[in-house]
N, C-alpha and C. Protein backbone atom coordinates (compact mmCIF):
# COMPACT_ATOMS: atom_id res chain seq x y z
N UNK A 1 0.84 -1.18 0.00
CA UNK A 1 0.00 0.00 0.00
C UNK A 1 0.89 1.25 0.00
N UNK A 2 0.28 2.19 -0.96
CA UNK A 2 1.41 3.29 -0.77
C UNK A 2 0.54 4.66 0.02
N UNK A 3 1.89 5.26 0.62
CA UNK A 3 1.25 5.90 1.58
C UNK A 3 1.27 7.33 1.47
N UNK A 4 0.20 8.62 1.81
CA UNK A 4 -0.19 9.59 0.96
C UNK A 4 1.19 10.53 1.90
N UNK A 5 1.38 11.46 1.43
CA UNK A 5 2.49 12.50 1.70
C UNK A 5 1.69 13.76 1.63
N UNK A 6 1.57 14.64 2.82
CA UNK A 6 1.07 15.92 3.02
C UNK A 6 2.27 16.61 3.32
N UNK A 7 2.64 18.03 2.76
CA UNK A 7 3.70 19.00 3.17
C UNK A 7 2.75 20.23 3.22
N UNK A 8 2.92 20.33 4.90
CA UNK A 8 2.22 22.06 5.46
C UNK A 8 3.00 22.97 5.82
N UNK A 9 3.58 23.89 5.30
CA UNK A 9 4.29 24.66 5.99
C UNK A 9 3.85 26.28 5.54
N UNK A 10 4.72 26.78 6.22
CA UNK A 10 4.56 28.45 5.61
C UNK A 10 4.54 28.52 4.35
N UNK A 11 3.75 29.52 3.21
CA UNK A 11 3.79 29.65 1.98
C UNK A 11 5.28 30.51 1.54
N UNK A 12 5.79 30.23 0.85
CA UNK A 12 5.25 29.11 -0.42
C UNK A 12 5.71 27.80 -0.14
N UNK A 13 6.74 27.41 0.79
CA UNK A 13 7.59 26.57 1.15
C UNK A 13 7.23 24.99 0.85
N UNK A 14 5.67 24.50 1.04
CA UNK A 14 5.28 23.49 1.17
C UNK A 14 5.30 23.30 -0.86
N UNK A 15 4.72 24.41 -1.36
CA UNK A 15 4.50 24.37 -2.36
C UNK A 15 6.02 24.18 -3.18
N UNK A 16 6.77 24.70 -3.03
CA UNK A 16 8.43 24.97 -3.20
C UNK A 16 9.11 22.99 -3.09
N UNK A 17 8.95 22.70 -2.24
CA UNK A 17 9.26 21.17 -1.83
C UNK A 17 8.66 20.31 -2.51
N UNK A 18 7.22 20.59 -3.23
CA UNK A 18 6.38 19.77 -3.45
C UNK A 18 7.17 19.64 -4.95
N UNK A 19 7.64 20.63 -5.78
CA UNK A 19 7.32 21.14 -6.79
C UNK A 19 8.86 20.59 -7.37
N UNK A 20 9.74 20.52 -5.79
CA UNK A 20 11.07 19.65 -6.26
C UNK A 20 11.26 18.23 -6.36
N UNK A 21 10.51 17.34 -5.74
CA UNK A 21 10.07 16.42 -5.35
C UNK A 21 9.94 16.09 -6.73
N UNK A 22 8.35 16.93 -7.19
CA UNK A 22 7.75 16.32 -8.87
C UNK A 22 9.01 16.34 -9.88
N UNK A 23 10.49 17.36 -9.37
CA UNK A 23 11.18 16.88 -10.84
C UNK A 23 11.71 15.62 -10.37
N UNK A 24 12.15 15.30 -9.29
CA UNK A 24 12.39 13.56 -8.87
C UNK A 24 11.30 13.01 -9.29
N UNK A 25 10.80 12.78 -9.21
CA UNK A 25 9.11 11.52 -8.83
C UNK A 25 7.71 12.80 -10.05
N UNK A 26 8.24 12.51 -10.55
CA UNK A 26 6.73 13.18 -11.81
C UNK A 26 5.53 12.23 -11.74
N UNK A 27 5.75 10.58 -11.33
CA UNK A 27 4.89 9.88 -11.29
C UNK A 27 4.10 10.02 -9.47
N UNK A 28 4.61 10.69 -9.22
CA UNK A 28 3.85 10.68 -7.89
C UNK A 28 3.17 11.80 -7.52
N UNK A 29 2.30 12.43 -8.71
CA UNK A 29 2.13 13.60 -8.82
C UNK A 29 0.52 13.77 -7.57
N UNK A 30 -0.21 12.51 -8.14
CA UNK A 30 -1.27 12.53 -7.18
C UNK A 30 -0.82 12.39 -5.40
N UNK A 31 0.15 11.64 -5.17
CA UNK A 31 0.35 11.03 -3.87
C UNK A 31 0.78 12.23 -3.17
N UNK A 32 1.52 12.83 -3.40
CA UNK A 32 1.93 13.88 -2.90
C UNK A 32 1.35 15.40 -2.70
N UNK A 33 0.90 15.39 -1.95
CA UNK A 33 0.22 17.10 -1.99
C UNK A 33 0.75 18.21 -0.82
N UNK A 34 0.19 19.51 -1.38
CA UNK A 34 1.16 20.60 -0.67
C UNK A 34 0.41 21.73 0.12
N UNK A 35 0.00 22.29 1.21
CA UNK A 35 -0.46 23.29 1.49
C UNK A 35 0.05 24.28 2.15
N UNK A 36 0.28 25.51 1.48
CA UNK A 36 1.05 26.52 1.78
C UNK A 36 0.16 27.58 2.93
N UNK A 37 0.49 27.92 3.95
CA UNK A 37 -0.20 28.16 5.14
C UNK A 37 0.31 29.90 5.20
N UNK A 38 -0.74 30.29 4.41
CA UNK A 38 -0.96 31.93 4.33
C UNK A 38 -1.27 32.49 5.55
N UNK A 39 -0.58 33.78 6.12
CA UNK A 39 -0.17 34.04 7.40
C UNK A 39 -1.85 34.75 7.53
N UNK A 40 -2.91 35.82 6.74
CA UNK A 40 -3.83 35.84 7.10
C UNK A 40 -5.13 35.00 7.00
N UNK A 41 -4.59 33.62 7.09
CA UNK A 41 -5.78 32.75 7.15
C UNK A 41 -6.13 31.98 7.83
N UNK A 42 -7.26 32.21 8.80
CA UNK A 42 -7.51 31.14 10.31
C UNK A 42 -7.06 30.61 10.14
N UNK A 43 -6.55 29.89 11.46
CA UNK A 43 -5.69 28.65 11.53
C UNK A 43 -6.91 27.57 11.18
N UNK A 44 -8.34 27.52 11.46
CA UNK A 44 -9.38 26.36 11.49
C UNK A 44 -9.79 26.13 9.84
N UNK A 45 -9.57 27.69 9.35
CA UNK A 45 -9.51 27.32 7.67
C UNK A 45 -8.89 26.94 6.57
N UNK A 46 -7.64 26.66 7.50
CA UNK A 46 -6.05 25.79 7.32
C UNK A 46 -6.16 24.12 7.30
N UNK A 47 -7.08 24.04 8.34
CA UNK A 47 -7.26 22.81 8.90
C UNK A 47 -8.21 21.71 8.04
N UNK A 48 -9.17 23.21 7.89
CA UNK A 48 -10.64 22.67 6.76
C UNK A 48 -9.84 22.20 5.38
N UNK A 49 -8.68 23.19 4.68
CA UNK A 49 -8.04 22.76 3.62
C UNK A 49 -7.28 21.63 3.54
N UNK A 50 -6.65 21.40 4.88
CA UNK A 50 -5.70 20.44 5.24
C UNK A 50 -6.77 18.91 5.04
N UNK A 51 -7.85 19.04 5.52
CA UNK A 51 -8.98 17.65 5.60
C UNK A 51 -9.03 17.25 4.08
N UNK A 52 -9.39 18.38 3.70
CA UNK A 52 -9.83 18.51 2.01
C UNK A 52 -8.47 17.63 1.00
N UNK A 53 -7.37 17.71 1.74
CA UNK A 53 -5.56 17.62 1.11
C UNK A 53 -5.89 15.98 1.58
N UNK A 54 -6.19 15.84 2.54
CA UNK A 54 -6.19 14.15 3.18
C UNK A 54 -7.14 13.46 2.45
N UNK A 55 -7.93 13.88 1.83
CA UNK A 55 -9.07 13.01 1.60
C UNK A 55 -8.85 12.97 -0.48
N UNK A 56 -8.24 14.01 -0.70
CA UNK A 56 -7.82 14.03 -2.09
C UNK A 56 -6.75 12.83 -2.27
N UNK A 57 -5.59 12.93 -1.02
CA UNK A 57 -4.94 11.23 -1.57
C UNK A 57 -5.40 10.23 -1.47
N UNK A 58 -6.59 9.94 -0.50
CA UNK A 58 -6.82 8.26 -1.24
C UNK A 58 -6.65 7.48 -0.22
N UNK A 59 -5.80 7.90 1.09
CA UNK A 59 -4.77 6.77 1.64
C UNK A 59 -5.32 6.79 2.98
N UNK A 60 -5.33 5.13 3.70
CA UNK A 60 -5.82 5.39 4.88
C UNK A 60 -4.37 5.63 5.62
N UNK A 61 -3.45 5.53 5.07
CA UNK A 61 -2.74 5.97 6.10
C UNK A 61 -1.88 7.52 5.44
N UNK A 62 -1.16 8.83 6.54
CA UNK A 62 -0.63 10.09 5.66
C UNK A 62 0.32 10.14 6.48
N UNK A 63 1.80 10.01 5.64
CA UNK A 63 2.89 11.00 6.32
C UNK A 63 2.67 12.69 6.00
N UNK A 64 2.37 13.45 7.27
CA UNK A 64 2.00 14.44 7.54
C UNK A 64 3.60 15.38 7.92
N UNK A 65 4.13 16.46 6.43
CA UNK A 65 5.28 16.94 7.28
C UNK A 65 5.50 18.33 7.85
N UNK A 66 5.35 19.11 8.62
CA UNK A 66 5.80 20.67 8.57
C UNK A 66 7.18 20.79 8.85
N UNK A 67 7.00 22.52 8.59
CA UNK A 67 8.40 22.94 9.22
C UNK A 67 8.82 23.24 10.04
N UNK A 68 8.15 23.83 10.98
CA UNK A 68 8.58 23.98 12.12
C UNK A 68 7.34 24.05 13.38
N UNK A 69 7.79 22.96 14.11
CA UNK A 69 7.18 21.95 15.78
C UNK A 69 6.84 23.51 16.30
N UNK A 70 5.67 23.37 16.65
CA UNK A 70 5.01 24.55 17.69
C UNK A 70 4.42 26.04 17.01
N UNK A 71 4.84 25.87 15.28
CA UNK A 71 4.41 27.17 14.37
C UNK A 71 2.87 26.66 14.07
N UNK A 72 2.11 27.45 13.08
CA UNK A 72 1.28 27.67 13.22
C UNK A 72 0.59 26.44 11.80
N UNK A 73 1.42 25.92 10.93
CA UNK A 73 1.22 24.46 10.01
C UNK A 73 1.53 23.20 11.14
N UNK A 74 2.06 23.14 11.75
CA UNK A 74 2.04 21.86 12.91
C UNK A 74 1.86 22.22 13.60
N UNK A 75 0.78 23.03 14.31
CA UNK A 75 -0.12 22.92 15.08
C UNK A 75 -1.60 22.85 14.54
N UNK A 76 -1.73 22.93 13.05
CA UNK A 76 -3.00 22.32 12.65
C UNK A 76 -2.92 20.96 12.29
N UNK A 77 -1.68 20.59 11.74
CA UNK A 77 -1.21 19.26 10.93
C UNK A 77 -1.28 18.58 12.54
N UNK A 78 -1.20 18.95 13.72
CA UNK A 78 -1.26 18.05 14.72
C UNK A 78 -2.58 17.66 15.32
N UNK A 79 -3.33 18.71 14.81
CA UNK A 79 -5.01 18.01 14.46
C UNK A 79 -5.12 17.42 13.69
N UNK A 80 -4.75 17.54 12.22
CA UNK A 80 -5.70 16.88 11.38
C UNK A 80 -4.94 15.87 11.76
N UNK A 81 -3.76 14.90 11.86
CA UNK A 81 -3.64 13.73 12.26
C UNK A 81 -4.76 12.98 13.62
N UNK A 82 -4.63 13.82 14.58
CA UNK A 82 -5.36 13.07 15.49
C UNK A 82 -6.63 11.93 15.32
N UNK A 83 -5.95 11.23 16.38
CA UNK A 83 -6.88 10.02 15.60
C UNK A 83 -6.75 9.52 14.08
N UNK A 84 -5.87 9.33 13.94
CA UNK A 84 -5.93 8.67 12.30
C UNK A 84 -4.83 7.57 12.08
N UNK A 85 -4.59 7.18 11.73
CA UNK A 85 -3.52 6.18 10.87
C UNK A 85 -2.50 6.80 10.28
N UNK A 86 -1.94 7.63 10.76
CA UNK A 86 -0.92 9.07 10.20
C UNK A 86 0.02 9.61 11.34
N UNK A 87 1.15 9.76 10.49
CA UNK A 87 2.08 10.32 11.49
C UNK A 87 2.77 11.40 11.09
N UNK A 88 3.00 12.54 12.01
CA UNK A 88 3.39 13.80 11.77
C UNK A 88 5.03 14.11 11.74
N UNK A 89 6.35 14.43 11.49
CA UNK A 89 7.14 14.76 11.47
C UNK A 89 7.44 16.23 11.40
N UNK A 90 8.21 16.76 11.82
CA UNK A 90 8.41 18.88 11.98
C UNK A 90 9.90 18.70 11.53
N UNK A 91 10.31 19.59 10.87
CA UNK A 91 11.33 20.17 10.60
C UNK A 91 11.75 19.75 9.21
N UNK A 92 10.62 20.08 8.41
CA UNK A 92 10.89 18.99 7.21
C UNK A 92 11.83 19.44 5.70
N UNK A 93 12.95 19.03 5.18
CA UNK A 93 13.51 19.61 4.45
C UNK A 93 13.36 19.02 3.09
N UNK A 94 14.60 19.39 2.16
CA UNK A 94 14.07 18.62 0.53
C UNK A 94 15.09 17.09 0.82
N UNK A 95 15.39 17.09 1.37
CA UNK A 95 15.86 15.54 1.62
C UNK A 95 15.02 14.41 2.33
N UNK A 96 14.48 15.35 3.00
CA UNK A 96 13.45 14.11 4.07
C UNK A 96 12.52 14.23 2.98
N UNK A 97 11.81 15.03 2.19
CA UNK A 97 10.60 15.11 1.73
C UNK A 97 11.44 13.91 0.31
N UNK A 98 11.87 14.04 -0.25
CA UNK A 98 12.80 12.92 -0.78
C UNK A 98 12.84 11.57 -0.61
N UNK A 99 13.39 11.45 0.75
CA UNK A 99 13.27 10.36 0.93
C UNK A 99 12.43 9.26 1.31
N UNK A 100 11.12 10.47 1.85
CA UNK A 100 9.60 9.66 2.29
C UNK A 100 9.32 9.71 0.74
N UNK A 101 9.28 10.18 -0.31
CA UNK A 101 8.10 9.77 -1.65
C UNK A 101 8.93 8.48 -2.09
N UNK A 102 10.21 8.23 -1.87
CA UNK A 102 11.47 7.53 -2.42
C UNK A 102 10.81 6.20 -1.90
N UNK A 103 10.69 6.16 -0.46
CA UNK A 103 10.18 4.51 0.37
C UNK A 103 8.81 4.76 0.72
N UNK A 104 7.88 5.13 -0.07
CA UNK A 104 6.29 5.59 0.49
C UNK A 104 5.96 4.16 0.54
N UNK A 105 6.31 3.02 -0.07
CA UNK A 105 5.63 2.03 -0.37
C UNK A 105 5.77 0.97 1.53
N UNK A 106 6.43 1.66 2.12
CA UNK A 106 7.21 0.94 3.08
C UNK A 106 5.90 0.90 4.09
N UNK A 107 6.46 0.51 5.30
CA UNK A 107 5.35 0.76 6.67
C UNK A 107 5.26 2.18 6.72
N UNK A 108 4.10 2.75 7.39
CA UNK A 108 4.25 4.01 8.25
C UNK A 108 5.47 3.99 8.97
N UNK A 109 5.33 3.24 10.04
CA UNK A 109 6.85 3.44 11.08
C UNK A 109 8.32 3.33 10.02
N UNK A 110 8.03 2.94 9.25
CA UNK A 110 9.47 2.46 8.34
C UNK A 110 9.39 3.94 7.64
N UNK A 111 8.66 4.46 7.25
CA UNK A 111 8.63 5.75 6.73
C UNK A 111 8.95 6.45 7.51
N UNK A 112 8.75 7.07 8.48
CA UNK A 112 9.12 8.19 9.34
C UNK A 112 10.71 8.00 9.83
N UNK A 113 11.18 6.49 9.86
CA UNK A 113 12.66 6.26 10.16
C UNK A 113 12.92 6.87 9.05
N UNK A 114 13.03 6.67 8.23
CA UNK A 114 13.56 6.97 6.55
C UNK A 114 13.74 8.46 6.20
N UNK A 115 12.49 8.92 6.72
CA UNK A 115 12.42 10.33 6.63
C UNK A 115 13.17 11.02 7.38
N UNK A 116 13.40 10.60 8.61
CA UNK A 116 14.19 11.22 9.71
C UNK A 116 15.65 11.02 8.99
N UNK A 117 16.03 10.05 8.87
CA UNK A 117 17.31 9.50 8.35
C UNK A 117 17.94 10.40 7.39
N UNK A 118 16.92 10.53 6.52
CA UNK A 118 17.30 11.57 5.24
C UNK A 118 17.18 12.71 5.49
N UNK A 119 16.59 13.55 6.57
CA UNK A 119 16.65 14.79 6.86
C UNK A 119 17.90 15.75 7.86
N UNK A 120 18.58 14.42 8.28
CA UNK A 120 19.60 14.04 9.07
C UNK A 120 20.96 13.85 8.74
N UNK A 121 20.63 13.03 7.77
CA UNK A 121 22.04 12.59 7.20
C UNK A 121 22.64 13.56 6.61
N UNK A 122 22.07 14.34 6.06
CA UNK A 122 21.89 15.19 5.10
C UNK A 122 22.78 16.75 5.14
N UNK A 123 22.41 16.58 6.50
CA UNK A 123 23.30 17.98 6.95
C UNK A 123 24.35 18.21 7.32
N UNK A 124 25.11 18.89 6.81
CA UNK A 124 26.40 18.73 6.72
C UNK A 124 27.43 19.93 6.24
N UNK A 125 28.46 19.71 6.98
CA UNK A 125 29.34 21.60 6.69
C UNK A 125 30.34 20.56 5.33
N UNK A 126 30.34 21.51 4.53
CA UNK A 126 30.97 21.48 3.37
C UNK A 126 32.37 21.88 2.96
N UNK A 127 33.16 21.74 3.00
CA UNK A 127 34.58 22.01 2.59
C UNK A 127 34.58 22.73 1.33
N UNK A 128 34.82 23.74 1.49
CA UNK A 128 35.17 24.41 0.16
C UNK A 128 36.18 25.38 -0.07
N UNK A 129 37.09 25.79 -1.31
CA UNK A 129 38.41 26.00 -1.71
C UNK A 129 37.75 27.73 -1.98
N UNK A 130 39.38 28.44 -1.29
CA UNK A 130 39.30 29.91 -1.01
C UNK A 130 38.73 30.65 -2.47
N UNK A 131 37.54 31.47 -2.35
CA UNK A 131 37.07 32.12 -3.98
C UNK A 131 38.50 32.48 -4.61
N UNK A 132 38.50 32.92 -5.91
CA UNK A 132 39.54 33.08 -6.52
C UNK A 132 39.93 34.49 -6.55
N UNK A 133 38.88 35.30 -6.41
CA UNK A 133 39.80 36.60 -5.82
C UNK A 133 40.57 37.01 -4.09
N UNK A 134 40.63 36.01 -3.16
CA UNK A 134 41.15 36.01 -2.25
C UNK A 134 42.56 35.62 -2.46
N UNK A 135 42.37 33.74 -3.11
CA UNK A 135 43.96 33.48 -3.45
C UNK A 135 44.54 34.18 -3.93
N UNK A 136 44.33 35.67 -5.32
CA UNK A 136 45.17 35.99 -5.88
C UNK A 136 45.57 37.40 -4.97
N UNK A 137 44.88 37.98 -4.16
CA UNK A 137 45.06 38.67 -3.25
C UNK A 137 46.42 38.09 -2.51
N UNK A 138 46.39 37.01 -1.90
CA UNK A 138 47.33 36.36 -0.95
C UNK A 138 48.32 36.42 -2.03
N UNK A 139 48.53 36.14 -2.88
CA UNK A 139 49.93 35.87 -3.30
C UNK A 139 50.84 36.63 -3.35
């Protein structure tokens, strides 16, 4: 069973992720959906859209992701899960969102490891060589 993918975050962001995702995965155009959480719009009419986003994939079960734990997209995304067959994750980047459409086919619990994994692994300080107008400065 494959499992539906919701991204809520601040606008445009959810939409932004969704939209990188489709150049990976073009075939997962239905499974995946995006709601961008416009700063003047009730939070309960967030929620109403968010139901509307759950019921468009299909799936009894939704990895549910925002961006940031305690803002104002996961704290509706932590309703619309309640009670459901769905699990929520916060802090969600283009790697985790990646790597959940990548193993959607997996368990729920196997998904959210996966997702975590890839949002995780991911980060990382980069080594990189002095711009080229510094070296020629130094010489």
């Amino acid at each position: 069973m494959t499992i539906g993918i919701l991204l809520i975050a601040h606008a445009p962001l959810a939409s932004a992720l969704r939209e990188c995702v489709m150049h990976v995965f073009p075939d997962a155009d239905h499974g995946v959906l995006a709601l961008d959480v416009q700063p003047t719009v009730d939070p309960e009419k967030t929620l109403d859209e968010a139901r509307n986003l759950m019921r468009q994939l299909g799936t009894k079960q939704v990895l549910v992701m925002t961006d940031i734990y305690g803002a104002t997209p996961c704290n509706v995304a932590q309703k619309l899960v309640e009670g459901l067959d769905s699990q929520l994750v916060a802090g969600v980047n283009l790697p985790m969102a990646i790597k959940a459409v990548t193993y959607r086919n997996e368990s729920l619990d196997g998904l959210v490891m996966r997702a975590l994994a890839g949002a995780t692994q991911c980060i990382m300080q980069v080594a990189v060589s002095s711009p080229l107008h510094l070296a020629k400065e130094n010489q």
